[in-house]
C-alpha atoms as a PDB file:
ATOM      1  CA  UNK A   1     -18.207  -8.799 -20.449  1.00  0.00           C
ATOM      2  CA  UNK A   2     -19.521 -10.114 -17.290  1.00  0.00           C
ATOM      3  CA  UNK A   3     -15.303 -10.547 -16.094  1.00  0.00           C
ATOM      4  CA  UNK A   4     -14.792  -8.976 -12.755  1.00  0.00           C
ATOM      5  CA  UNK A   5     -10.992  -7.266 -12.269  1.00  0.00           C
ATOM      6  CA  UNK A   6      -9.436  -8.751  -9.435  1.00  0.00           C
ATOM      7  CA  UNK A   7      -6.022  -7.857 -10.140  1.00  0.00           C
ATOM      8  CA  UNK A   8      -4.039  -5.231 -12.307  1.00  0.00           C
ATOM      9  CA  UNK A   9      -0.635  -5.763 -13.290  1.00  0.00           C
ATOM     10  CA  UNK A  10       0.199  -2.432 -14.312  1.00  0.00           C
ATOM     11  CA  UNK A  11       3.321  -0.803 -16.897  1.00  0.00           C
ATOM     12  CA  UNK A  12       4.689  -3.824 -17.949  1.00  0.00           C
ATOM     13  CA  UNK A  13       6.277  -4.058 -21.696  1.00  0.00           C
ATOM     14  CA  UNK A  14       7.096  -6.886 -24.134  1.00  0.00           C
ATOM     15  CA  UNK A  15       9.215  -6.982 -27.674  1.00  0.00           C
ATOM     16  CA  UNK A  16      12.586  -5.522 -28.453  1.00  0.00           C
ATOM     17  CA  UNK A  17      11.818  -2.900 -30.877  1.00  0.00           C
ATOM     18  CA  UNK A  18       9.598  -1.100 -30.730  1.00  0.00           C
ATOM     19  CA  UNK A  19       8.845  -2.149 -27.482  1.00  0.00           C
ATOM     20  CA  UNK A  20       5.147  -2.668 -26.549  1.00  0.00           C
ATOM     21  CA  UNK A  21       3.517  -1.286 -23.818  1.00  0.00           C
ATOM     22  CA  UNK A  22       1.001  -3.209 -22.037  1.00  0.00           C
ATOM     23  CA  UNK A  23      -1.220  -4.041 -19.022  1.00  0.00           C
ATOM     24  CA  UNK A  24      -2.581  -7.291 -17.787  1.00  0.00           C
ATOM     25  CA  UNK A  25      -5.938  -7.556 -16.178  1.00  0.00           C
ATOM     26  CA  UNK A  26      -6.706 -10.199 -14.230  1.00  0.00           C
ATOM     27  CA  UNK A  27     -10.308 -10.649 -13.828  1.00  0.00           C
ATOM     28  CA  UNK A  28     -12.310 -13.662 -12.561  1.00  0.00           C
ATOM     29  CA  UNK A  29     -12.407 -16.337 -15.693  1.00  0.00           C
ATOM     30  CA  UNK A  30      -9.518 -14.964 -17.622  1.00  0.00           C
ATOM     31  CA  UNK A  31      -6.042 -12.848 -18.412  1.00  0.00           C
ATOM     32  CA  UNK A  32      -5.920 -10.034 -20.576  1.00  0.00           C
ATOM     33  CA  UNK A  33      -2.893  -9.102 -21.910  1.00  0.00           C
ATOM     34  CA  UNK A  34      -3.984  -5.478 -23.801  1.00  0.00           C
ATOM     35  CA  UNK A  35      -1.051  -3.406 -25.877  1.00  0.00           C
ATOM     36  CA  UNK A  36      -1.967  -0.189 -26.218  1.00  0.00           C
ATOM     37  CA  UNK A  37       1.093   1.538 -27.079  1.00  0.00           C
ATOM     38  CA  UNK A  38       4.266   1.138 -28.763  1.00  0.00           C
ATOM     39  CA  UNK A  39       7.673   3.020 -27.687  1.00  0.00           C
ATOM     40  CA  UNK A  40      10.342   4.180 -29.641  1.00  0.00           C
ATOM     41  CA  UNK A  41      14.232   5.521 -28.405  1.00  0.00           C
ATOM     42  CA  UNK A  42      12.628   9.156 -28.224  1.00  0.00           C
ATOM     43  CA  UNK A  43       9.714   8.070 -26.023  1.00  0.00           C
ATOM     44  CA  UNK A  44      11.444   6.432 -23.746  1.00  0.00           C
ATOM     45  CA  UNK A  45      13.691   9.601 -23.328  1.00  0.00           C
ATOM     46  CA  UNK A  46      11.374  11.831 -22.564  1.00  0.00           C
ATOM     47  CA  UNK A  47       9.557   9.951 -20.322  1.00  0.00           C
ATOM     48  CA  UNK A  48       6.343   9.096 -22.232  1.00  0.00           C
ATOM     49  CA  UNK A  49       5.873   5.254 -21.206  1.00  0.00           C
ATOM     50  CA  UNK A  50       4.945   6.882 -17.583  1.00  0.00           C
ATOM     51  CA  UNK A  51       2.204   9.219 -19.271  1.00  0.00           C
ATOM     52  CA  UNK A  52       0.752   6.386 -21.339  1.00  0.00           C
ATOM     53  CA  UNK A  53       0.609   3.995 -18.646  1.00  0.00           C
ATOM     54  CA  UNK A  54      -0.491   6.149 -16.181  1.00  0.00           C
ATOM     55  CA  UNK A  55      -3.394   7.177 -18.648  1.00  0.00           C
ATOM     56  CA  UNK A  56      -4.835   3.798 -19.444  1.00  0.00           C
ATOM     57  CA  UNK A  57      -4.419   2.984 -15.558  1.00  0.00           C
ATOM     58  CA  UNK A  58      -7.028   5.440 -15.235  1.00  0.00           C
ATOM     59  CA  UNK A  59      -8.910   4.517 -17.621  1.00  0.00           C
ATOM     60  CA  UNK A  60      -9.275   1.140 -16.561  1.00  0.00           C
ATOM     61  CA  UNK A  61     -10.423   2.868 -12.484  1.00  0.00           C
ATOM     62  CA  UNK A  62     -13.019   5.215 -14.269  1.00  0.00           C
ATOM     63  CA  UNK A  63     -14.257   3.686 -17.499  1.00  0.00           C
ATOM     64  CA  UNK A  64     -13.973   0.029 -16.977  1.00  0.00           C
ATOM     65  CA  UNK A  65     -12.452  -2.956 -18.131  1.00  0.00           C
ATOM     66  CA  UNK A  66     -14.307  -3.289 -21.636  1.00  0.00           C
ATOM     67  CA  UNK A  67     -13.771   0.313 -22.435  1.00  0.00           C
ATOM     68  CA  UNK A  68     -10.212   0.218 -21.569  1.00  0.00           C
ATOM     69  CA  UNK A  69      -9.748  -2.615 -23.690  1.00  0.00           C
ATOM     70  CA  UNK A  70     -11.703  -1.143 -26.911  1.00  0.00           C
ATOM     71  CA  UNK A  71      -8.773   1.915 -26.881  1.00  0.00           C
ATOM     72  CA  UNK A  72      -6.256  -0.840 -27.126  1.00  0.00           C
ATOM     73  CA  UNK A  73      -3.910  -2.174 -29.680  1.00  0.00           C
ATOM     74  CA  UNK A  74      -4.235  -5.457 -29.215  1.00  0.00           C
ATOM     75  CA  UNK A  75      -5.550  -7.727 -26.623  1.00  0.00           C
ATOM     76  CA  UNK A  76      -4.547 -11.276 -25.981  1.00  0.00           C
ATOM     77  CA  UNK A  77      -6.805 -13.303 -24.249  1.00  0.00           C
ATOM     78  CA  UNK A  78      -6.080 -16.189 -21.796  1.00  0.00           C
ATOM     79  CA  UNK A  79      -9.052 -18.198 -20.595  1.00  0.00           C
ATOM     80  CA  UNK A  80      -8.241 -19.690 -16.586  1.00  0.00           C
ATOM     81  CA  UNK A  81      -9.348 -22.926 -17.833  1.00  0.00           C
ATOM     82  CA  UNK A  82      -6.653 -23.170 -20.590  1.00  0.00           C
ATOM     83  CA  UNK A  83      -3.107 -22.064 -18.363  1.00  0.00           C
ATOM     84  CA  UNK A  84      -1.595 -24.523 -16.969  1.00  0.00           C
ATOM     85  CA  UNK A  85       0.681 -21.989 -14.917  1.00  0.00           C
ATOM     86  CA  UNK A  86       1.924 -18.343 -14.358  1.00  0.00           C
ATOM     87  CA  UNK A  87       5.689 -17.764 -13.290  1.00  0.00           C
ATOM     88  CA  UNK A  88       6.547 -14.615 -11.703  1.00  0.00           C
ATOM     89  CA  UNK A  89      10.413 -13.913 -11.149  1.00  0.00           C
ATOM     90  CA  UNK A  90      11.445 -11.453  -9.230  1.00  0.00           C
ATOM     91  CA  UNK A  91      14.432  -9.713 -11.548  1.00  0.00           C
ATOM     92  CA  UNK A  92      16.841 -10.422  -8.716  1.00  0.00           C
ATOM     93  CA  UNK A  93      19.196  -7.518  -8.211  1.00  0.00           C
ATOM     94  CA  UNK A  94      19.676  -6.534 -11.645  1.00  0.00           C
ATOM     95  CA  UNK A  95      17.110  -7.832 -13.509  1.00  0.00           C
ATOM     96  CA  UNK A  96      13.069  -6.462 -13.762  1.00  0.00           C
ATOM     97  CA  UNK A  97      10.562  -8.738 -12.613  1.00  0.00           C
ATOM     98  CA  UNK A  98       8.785 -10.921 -15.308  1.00  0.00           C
ATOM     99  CA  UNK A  99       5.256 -12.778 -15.520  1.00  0.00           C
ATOM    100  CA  UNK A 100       5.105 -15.974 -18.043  1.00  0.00           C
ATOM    101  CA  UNK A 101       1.834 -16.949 -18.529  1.00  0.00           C
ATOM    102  CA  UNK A 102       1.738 -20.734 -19.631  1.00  0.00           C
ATOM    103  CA  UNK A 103      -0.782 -22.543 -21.359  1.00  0.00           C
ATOM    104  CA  UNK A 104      -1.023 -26.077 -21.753  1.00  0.00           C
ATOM    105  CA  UNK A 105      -0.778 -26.049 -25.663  1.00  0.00           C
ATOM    106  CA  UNK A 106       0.721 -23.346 -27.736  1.00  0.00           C
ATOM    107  CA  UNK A 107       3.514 -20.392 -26.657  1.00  0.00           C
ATOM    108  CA  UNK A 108       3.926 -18.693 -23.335  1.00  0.00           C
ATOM    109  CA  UNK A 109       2.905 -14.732 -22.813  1.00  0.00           C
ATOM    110  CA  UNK A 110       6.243 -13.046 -21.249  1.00  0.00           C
ATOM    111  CA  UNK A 111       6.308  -9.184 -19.873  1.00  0.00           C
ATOM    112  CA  UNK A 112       8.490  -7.321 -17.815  1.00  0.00           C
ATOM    113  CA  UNK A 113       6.910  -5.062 -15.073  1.00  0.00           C
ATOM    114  CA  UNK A 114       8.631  -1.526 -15.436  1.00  0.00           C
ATOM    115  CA  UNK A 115       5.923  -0.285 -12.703  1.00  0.00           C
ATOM    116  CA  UNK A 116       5.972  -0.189  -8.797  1.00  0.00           C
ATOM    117  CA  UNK A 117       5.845  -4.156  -8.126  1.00  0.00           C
ATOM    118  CA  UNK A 118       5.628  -6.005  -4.894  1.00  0.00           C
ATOM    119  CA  UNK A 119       5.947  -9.694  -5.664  1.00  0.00           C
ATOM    120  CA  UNK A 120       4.829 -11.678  -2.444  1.00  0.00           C
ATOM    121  CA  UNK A 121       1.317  -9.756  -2.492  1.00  0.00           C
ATOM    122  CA  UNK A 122       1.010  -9.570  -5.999  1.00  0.00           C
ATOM    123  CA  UNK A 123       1.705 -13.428  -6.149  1.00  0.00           C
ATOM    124  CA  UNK A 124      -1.410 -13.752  -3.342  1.00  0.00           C
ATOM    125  CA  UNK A 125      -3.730 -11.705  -4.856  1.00  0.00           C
ATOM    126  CA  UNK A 126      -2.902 -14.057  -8.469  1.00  0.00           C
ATOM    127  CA  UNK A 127      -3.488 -17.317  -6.501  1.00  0.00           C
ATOM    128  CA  UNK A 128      -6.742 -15.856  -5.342  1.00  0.00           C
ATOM    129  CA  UNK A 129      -7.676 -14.890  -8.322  1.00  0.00           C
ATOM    130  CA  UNK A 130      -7.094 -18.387 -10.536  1.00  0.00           C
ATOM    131  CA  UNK A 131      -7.737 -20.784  -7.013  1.00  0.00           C
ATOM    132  CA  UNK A 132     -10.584 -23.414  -8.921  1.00  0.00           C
ATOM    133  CA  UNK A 133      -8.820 -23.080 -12.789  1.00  0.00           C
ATOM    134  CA  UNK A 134      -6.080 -25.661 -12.125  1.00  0.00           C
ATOM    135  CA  UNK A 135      -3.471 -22.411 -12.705  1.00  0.00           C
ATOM    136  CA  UNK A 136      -0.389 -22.855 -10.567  1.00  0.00           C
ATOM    137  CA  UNK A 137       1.408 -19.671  -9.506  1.00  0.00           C
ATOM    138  CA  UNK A 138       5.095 -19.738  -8.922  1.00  0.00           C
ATOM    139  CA  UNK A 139       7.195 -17.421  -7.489  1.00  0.00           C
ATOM    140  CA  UNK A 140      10.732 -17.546  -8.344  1.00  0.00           C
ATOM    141  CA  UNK A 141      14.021 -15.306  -7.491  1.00  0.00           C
ATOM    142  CA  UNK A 142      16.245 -14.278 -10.451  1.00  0.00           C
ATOM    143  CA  UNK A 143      15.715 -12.816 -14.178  1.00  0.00           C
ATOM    144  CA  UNK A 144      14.038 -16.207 -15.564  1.00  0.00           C
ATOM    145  CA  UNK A 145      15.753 -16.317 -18.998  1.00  0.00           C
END
């Protein structure tokens, strides 16, 4: 994989039940979405969705993108070339914040960040990182249902 990370969306999940836990890694050509663990009632109790992220976060810093995504689940892939725009809402007051990624044909890619997320930087660092693909990056206030 020749993809540089530029940017690293980190603790988000997706789903109802069980929910999935995921990160999205932005790197130079493409998103990747990668699951790499699912959470039940009892996990989220005890606090285990803070382990598990925290764990693959590192493994991402010391082992790499590839390696990090050979662990996972599942990883969906989203070429630059083929988005035709990422949303990110902010949650408004009592909402979390959410990232749509939009392709141009076939469904959008929705998670909710449950990590430490500050949207104005995190929405420069995206348009950086897609700035040549065609990708527009909005920001927007509220839950975006």
């Amino acid at each position: 994989m020749t993809d540089e990370l530029r940017v690293h969306l980190h603790y988000t999940m997706r789903g109802s039940y069980p929910l999935r836990l995921l990160d999205v890694l932005f790197c130079t050509e493409r998103a990747y979405f990668v699951e790499y663990d699912y959470l039940t009632p009892v996990d989220l109790v005890f606090g285990s969705p803070d382990q598990r992220a925290a764990a693959f976060a590192s493994r991402v810093v010391e082992e790499g993108v590839p390696a990090a995504i050979e662990t996972a689940e599942a990883v969906e892939t989203q070429p630059y070339d083929t988005l035709d725009g990422i949303d990110i809402h902010s949650g408004g007051r009592v909402g979390r914040p959410k990232i749509t990624a939009r392709p141009r044909t076939g469904a959008a890619t929705t998670v909710r960040v449950h990590g430490q997320f500050d949207t104005e930087p995190f929405t420069q660092a995206l348009q950086s990182t897609v700035e040549g693909h065609g990708v527009t990056v909005r920001q927007r206030d509220g839950i975006g249902f």
